[in-house]
Protein backbone atom coordinates (compact mmCIF):
# COMPACT_ATOMS: atom_id res chain seq x y z
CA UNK A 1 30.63 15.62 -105.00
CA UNK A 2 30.05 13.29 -108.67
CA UNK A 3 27.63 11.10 -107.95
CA UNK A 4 28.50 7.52 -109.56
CA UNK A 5 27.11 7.35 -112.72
CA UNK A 6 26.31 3.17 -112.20
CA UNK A 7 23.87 4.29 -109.54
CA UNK A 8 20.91 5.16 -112.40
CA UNK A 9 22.00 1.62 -113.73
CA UNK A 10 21.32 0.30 -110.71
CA UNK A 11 17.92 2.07 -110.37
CA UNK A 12 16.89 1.04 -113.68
CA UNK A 13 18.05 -2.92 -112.73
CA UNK A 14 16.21 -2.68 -109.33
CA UNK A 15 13.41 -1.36 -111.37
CA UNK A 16 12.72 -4.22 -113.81
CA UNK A 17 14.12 -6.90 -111.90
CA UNK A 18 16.80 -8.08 -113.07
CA UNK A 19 18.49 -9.54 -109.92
CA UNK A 20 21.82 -11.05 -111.04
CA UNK A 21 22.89 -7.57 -112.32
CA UNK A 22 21.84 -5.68 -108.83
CA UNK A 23 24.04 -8.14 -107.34
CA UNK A 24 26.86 -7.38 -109.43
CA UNK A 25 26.24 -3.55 -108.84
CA UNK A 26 26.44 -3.88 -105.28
CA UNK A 27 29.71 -5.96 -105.43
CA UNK A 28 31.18 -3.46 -107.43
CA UNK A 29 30.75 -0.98 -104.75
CA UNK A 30 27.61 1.13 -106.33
CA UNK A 31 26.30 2.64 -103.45
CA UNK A 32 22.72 1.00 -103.32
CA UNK A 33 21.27 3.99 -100.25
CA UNK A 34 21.92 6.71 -103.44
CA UNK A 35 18.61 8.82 -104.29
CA UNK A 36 17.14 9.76 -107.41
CA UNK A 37 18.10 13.49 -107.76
CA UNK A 38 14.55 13.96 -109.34
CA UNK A 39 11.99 12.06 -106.67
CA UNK A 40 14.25 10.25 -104.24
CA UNK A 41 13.88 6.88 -104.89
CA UNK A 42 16.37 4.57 -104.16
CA UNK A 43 17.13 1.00 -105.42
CA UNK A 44 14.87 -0.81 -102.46
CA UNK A 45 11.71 1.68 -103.26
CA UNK A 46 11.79 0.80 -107.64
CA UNK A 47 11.96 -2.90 -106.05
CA UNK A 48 9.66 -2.92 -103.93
CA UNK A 49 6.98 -0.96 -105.99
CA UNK A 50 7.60 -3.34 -109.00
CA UNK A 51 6.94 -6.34 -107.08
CA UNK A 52 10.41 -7.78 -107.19
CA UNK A 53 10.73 -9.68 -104.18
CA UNK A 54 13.85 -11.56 -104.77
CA UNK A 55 15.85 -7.65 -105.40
CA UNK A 56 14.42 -6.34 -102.22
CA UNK A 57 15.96 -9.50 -100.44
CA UNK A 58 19.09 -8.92 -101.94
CA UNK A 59 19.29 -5.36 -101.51
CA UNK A 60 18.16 -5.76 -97.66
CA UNK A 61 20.51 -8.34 -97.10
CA UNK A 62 23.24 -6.17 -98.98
CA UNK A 63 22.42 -3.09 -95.95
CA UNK A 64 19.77 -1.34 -98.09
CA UNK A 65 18.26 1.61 -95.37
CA UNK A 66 14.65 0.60 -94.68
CA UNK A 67 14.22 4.86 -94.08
CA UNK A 68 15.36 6.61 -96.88
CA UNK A 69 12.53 8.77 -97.37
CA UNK A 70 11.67 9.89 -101.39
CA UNK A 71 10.15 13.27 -102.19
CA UNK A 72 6.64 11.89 -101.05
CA UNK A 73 8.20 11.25 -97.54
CA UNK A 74 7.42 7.69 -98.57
CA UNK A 75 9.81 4.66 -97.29
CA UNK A 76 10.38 1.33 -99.46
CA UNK A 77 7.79 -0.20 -96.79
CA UNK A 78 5.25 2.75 -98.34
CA UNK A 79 5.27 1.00 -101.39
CA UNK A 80 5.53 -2.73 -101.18
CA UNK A 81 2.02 -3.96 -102.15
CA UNK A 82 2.87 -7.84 -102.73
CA UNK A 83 2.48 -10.08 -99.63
CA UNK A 84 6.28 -11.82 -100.32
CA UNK A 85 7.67 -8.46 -99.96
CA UNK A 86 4.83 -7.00 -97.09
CA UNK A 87 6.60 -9.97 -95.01
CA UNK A 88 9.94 -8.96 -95.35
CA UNK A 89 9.28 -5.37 -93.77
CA UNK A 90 7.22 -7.23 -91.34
CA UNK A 91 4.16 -5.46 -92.48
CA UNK A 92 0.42 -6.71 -93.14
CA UNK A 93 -0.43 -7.06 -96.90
CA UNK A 94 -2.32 -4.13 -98.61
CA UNK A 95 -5.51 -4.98 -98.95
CA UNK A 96 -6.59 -3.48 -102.51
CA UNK A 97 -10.50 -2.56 -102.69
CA UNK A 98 -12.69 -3.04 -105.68
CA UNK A 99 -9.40 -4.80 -107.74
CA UNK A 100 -10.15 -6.71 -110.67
CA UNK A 101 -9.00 -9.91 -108.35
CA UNK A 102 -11.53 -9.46 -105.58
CA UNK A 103 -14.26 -8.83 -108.26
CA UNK A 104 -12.84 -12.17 -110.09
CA UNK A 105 -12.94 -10.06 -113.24
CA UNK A 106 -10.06 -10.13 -116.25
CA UNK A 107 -8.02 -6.87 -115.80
CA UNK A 108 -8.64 -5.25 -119.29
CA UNK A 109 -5.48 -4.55 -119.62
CA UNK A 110 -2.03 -6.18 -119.69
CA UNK A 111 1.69 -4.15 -119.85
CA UNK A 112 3.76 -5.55 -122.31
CA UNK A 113 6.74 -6.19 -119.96
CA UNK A 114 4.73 -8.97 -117.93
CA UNK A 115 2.98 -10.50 -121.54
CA UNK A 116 6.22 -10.46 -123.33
CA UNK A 117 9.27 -10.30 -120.81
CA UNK A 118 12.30 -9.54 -122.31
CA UNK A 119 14.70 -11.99 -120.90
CA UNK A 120 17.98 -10.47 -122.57
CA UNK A 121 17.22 -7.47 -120.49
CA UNK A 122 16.61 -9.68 -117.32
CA UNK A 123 19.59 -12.01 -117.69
CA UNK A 124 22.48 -9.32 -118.96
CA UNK A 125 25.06 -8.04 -116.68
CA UNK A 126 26.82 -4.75 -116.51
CA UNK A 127 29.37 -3.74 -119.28
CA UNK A 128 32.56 -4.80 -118.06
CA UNK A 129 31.23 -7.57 -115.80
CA UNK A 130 31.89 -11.75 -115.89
CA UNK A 131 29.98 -14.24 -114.97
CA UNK A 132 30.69 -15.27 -111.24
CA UNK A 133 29.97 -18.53 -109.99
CA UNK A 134 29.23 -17.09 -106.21
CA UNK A 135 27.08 -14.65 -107.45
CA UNK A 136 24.91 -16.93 -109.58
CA UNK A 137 24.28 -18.89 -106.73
CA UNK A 138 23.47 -15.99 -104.53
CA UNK A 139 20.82 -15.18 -106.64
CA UNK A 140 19.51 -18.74 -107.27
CA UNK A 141 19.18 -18.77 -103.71
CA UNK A 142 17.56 -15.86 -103.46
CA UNK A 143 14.98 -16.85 -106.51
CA UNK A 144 14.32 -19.72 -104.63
CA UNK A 145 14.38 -19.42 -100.99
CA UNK A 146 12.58 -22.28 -100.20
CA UNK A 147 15.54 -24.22 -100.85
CA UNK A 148 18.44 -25.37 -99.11
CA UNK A 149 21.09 -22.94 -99.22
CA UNK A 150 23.46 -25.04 -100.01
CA UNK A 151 21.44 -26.80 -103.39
CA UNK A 152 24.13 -25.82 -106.20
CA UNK A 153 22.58 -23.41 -108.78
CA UNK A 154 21.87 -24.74 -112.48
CA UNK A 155 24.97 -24.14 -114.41
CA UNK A 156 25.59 -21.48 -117.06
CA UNK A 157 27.71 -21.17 -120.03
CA UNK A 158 30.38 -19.06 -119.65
CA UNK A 159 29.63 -15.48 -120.72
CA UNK A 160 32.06 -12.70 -122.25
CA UNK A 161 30.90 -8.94 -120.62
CA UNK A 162 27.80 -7.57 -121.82
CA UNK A 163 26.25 -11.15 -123.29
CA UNK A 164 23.00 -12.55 -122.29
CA UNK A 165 23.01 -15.21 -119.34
CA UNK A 166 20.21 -17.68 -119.71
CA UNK A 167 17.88 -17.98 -117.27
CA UNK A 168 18.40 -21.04 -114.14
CA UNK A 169 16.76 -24.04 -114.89
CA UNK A 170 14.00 -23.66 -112.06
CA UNK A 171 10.70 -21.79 -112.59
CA UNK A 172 10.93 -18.29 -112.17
CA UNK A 173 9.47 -16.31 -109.22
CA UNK A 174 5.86 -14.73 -110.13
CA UNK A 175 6.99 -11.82 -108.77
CA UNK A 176 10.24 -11.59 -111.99
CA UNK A 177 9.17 -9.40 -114.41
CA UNK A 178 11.77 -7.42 -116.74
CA UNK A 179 10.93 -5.25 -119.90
CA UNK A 180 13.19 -2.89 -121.67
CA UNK A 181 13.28 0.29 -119.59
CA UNK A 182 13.92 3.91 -120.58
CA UNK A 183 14.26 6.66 -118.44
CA UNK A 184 12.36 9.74 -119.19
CA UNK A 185 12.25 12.96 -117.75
CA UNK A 186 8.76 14.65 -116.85
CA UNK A 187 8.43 18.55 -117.08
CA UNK A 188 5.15 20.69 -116.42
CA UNK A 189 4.40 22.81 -118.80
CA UNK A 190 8.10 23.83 -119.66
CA UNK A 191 11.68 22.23 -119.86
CA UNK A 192 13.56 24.17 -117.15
CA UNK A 193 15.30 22.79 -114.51
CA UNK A 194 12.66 25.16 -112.14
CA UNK A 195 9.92 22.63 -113.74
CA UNK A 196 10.96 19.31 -113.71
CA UNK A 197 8.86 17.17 -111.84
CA UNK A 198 11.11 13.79 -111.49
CA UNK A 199 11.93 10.84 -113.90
CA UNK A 200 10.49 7.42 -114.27
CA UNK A 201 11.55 4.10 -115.44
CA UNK A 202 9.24 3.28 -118.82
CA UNK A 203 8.61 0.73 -120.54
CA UNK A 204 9.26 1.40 -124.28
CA UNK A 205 7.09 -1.25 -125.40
CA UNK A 206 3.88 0.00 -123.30
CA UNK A 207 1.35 2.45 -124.55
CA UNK A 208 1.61 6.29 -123.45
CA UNK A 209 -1.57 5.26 -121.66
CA UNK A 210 0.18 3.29 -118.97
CA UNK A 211 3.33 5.20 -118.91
CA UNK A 212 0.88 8.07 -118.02
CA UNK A 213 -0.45 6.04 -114.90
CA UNK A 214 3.04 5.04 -113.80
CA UNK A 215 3.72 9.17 -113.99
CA UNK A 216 0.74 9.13 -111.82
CA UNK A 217 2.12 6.43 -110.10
CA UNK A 218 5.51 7.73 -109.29
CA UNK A 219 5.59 11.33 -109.71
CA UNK A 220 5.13 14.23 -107.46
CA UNK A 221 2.92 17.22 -108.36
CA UNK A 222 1.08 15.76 -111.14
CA UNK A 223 -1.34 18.22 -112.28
CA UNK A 224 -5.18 16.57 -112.19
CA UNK A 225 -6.20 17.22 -116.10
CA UNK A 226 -3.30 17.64 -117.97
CA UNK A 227 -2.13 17.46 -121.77
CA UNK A 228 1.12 15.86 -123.01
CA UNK A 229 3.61 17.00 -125.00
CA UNK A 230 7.06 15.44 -126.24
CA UNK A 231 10.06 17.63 -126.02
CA UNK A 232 12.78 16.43 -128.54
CA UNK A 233 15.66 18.85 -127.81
CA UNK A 234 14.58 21.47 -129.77
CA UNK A 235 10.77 21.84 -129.57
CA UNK A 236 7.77 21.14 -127.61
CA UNK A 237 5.16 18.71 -129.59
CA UNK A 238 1.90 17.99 -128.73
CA UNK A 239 0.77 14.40 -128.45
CA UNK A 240 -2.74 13.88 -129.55
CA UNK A 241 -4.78 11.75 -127.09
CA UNK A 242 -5.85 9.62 -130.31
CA UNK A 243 -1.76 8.40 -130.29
CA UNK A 244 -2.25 7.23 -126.78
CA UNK A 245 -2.63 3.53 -127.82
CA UNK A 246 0.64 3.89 -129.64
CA UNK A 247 3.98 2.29 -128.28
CA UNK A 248 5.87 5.27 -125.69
CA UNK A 249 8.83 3.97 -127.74
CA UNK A 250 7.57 5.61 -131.01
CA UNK A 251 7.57 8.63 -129.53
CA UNK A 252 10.43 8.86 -127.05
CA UNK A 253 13.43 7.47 -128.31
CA UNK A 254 16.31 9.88 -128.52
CA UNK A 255 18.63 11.07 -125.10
CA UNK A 256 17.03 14.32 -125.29
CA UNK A 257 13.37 13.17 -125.44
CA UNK A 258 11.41 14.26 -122.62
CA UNK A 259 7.56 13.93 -121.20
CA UNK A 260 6.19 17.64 -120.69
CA UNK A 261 2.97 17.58 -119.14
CA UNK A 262 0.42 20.73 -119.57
CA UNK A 263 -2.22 21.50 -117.56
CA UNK A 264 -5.50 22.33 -118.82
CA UNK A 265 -6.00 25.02 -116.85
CA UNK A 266 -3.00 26.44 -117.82
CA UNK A 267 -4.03 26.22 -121.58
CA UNK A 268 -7.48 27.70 -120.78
């Protein structure tokens, strides 16, 4: 059977937030239950991992399934960490020990895509889409349920497809983040399809530091100590742990680039 090819797109929308585009993927008829062939995920888990409260609304109230299982045997529930989102699977907040909040300490470190949000990649819509008035008001409501249903949403200029929608008037949700999101496949030790581990949703503009705790994050099978290497179509390279700090878009930027982690063990 083909599997829609608007389903990743609706992954990667799902996955950075950007709300008024997984509305217009789920009135185009994307089906919004489709798994990632790599881990599983669907739409409602990237949403409700990320934090994005007002897409795992939408996507509920759109007849997202509440038990898809990924490859973990994890549900969206699993994964929702936010007390917004907790509350809509009627489930008690996660209570994080030792965070940087409990211990009222600065986190040391902040991702780029929450610093420096990139609102042309929030506020786009699918090639080939308009701007719809009942769909921008969907999704004000939804950014701001504790209004009235019925309070009109801010108006918009009218957009040709593909061009940038700016944002409503009202203050965004804390939970709205967007950043510009890459999908990479992650190997071990090989690329072969008998070795690929899954595929996550990275932020270009983050180091290869944090796009190595999101693979930690989101993949399956992660090998404790492990090296990385970039494969650019052709050839394995090794990335030296002294390029960590650099951007994951310097290094992965081509269709064919993938993450190919080595275990040390393996290399001893």
């Amino acid at each position: 059977m083909e599997i829609d090819a608007r389903v990743n797109d609706l992954h990667e929308m799902a996955a950075i937030g950007n709300l008024k585009a997984v509305l217009h993927y789920c009135q185009s008829g994307v089906d919004i239950n489709a798994q990632n062939k790599m881990n599983g995920w669907t739409a409602l888990h990237w949403a409700s991992h990320r934090g994005h409260e007002p897409v795992v609304r939408a996507l509920l109230m759109r007849g997202a399934h509440r038990d898809v299982k990924n490859s973990k045997g994890q549900i969206p529930e699993d994964l929702a960490k936010t007390p917004d989102i907790c509350k809509l699977f009627d489930k008690e907040p996660v209570q994080a020990s030792g965070s940087d909040e409990q211990e009222g300490k600065t986190p040391s470190f902040v991702p780029a895509y929450l610093a420096q949000p990139d609102l042309s990649k929030l506020w786009s819509l699918p090639d080939g889409s308009t701007d719809d008035p009942k769909l921008n008001q969907e999704a004000f409501v939804l950014s701001n349920p504790k209004l009235p249903a019925s309070t009109p949403a801010p108006k918009t200029s009218v957009s040709s497809p593909g061009s940038v929608i700016p944002p409503p008037a009202s203050k965004p949700t804390e939970s709205t983040h967007s950043y510009d999101a890459k999908e990479i496949l992650v190997y071990r030790e090989s690329v072969s399809d008998d070795s690929i581990l899954g595929a996550i949703f990275a932020n270009v503009e983050d180091t290869i530091e944090r796009t190595i705790e999101l693979i930690m994050e989101e993949i399956d099978y992660v090998p404790q100590e492990f090296s990385l290497s970039r494969f650019n179509g052709s050839k394995t390279i090794p990335v030296s742990v002294r390029q960590y700090s650099r951007k994951t878009g310097d290094f992965f930027r081509g269709q064919e680039d993938a993450i190919v982690l080595v275990s040390k063990d393996w290399i001893e």
